[in-house]
Each structure stands twice: as C-alpha cells, then as structure tokens.
Protein backbone atom coordinates (compact mmCIF):
# COMPACT_ATOMS: atom_id res chain seq x y z
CA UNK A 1 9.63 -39.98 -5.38
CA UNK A 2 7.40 -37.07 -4.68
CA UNK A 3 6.28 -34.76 -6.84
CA UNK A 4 5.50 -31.36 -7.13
CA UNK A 5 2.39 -30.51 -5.50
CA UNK A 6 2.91 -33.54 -2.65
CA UNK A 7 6.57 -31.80 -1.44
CA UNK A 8 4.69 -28.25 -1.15
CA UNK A 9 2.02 -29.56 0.73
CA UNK A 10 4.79 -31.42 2.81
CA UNK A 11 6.54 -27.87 3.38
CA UNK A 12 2.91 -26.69 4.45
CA UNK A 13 2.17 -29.49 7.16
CA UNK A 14 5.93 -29.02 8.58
CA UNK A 15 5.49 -25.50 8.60
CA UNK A 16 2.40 -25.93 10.58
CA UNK A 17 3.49 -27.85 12.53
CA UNK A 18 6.48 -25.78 13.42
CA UNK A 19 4.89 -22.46 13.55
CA UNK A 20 1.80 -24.34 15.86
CA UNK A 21 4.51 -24.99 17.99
CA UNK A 22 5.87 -22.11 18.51
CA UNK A 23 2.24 -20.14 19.24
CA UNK A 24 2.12 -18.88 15.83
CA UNK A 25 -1.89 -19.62 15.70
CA UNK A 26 -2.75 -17.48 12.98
CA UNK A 27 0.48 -18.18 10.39
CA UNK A 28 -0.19 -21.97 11.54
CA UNK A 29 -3.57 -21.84 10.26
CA UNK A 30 -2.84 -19.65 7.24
CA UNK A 31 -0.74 -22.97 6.68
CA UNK A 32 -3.49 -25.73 7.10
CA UNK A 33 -5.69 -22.91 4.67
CA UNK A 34 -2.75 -23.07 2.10
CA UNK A 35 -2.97 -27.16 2.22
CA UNK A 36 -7.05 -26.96 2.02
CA UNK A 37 -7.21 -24.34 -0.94
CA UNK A 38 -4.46 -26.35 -2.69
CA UNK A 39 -6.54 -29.76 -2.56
CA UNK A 40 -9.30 -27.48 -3.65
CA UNK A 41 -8.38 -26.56 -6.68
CA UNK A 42 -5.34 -28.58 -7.86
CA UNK A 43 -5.68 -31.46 -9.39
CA UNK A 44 -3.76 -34.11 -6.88
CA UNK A 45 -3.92 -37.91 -7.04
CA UNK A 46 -5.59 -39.77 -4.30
CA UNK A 47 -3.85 -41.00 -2.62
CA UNK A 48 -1.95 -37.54 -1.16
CA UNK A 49 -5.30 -35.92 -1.26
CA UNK A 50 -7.31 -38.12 0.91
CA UNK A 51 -3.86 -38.03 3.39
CA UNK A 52 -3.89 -34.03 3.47
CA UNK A 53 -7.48 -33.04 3.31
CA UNK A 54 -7.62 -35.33 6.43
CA UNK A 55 -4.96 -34.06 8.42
CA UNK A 56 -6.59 -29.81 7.01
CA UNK A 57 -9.58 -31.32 8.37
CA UNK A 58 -9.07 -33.51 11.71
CA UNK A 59 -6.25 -31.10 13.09
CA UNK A 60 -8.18 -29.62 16.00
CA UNK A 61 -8.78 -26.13 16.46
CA UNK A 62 -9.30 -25.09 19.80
CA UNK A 63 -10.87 -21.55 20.94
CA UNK A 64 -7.35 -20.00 21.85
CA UNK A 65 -6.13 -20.80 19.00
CA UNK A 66 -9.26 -19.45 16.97
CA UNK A 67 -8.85 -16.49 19.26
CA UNK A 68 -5.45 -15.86 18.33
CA UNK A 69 -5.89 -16.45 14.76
CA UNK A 70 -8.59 -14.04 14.62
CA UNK A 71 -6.66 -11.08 16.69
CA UNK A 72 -3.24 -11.78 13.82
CA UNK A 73 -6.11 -11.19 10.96
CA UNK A 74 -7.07 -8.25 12.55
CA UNK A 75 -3.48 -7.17 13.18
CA UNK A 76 -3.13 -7.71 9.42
CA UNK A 77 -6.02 -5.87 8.14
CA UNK A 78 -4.76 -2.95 10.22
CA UNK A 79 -1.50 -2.85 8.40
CA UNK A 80 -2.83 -3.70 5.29
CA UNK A 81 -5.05 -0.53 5.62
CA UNK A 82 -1.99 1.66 7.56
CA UNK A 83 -0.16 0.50 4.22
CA UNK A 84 -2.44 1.59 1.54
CA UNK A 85 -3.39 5.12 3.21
CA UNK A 86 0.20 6.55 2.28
CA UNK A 87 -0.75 7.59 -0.58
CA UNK A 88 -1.29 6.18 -4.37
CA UNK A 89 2.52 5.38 -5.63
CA UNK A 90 4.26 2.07 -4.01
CA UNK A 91 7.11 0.49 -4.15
CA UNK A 92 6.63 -3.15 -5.40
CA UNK A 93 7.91 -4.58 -2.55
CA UNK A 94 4.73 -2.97 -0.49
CA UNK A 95 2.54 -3.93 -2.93
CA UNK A 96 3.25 -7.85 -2.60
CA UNK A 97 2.85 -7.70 1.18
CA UNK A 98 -0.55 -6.03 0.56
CA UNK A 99 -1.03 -8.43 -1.95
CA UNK A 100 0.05 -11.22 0.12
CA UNK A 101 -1.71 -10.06 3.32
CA UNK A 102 -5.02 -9.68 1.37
CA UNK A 103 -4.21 -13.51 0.06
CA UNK A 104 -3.43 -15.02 3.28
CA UNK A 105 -6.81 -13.39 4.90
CA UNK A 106 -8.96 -14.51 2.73
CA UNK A 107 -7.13 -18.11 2.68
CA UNK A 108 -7.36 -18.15 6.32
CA UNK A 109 -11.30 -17.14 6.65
CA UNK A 110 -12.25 -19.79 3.79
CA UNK A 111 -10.26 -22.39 5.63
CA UNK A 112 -12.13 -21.20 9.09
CA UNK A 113 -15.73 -20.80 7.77
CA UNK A 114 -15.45 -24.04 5.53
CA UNK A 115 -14.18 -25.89 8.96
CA UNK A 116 -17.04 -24.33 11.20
CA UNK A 117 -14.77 -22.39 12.83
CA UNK A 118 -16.03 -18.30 13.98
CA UNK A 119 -13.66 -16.10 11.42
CA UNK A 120 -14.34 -12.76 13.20
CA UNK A 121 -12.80 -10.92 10.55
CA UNK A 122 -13.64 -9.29 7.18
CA UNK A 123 -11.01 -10.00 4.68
CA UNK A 124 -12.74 -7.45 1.95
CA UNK A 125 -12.88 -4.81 4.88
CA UNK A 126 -9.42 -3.25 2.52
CA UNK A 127 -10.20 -3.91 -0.36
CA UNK A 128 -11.86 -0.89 -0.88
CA UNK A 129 -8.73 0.98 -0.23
CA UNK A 130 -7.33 -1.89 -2.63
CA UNK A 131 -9.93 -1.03 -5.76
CA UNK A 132 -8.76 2.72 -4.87
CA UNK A 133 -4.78 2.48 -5.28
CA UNK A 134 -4.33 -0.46 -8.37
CA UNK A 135 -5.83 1.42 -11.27
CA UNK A 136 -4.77 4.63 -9.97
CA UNK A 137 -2.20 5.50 -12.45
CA UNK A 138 1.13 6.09 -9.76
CA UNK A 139 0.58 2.14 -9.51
CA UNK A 140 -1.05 0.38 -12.08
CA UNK A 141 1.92 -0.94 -13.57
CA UNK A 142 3.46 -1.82 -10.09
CA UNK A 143 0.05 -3.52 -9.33
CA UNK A 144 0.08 -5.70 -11.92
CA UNK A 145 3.58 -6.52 -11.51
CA UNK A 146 3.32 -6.93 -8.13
CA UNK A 147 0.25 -9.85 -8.57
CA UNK A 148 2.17 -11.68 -11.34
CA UNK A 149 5.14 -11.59 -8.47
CA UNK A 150 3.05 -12.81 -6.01
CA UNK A 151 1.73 -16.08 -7.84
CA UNK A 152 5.20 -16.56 -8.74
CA UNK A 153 6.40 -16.46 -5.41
CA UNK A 154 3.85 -18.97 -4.21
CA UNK A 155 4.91 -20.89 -6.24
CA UNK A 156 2.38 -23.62 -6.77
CA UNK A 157 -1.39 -21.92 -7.06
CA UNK A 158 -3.43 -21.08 -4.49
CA UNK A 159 -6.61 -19.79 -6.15
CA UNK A 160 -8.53 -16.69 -5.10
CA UNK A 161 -11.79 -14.96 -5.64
CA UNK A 162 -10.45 -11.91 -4.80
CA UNK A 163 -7.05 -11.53 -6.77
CA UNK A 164 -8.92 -12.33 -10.39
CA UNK A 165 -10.42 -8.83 -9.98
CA UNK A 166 -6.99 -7.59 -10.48
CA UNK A 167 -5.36 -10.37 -12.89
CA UNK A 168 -3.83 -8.91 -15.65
C-alpha cells in the first residue's frame, strides 16, 4: 500500500507523462519540478526517493522542449503582471492563480537551473507588483486567505522561498 506522499508523486509522473505527451512542455516540467521540490524537502523513505529523484533527474530535456517551457513562463509572467495591474482589490479566486502562477515559476526555474537547464525567465520579475497589492489594505485579508488556500489546494507541500514572505 502506498502512502501519502508516494501516490502524489505518482499523480505527478502520470501527469507528466500525459501532459509531455500532449506538447504541454512547460506544465510537463512544472510537473517533474513539483516531484524534485517534493523530494527536496519532504521527508520520503528510500526507497520512493531514490525511484523519483531518478526519473526528475534522467528524464531528458531536449532544447524544444526547454524552448517551449521557457516561452509558457513567459506567457505566465505576462498574465501574472496583466492580472495584478487592475488595480489593488481581488477577488480570491485571482489571487490563487497569481499565487499559483508565481509558485509554479519559481518551481519550474529551480527545477531547470538545478538540472543545468537555460531558465530564460525571471520568476521575481512580478513580484514587485506582488509586494505592491498584498499589504495594500483592499487585499490583505484576501491575500492571506488566498496563500493559506493555495497550500491547501496543493495539497501535500511544495516549499517556497518566495511565498514565506507572505505567510501569515
């Protein structure tokens, strides 16, 4: 029987595996991230750890799909930013994708950099606009909601640098 953490990173590989095949580069390897910042910083036994740090580590990355992984970040930064210049008052529901977006960059360029792999993207590029719009107070509260909704939603942890900045 599997437990906890082994079944998510299970979900993550199939996912991967599913969205590779489909040309999803970038969610694919916002997947493999997921599965390398898990084994990171969650305590797993050896036996599934040595299984899925190998596969986060000997799935090949070729230059397309670098390429295309690269142009979704950008594609997310831009909407991350589009989102965040409305204004100073959100609805939760935008504040989790910003939150999420912002979560899934920086997953995705730690995975890249820590594989070798050119991440030709800033993930902190919005997080000015970020530092700008959760203290502000239209959406302080819904910030802080909106990050404890977040980790919930994700379930088991993936650790960031960035989101303990805004941690309530």
């Amino acid at each position: 029987m599997r437990n906890g953490i082994e079944s998510v990173l299970e979900e993550l590989g199939t996912a991967y595996r599913r969205l590779k095949g489909r040309g999803a580069a970038g969610s694919a390897l916002i997947k493999l991230g997921e599965i390398h910042n898990i084994l990171r910083y969650t305590e797993v036994s050896d036996h599934v750890a040595q299984k899925w740090r190998q596969f986060a580590r000997e799935t090949p990355i070729s230059d397309e799909m670098r390429d295309e992984a690269v142009a979704d970040a950008t594609k997310m930064l831009s909407q991350l930013k589009r989102i965040l210049s409305t204004g100073t008052r959100f609805e939760p529901e935008e504040l989790i994708l910003v939150i999420t977006l912002r979560l899934e960059l920086e997953i995705l360029h730690e995975f890249l950099v820590e594989r070798g792999v050119a991440a030709d993207f800033a993930p902190d590029s919005a997080d000015e606009e970020i530092v700008r719009v959760a203290p502000h107070p239209e959406s302080a509260a819904t910030f802080r909601a909106s990050v404890s909704t977040t980790k919930r939603n994700w379930g088991v942890s993936r650790r960031s640098k960035w989101i303990k900045n805004f941690a309530s």
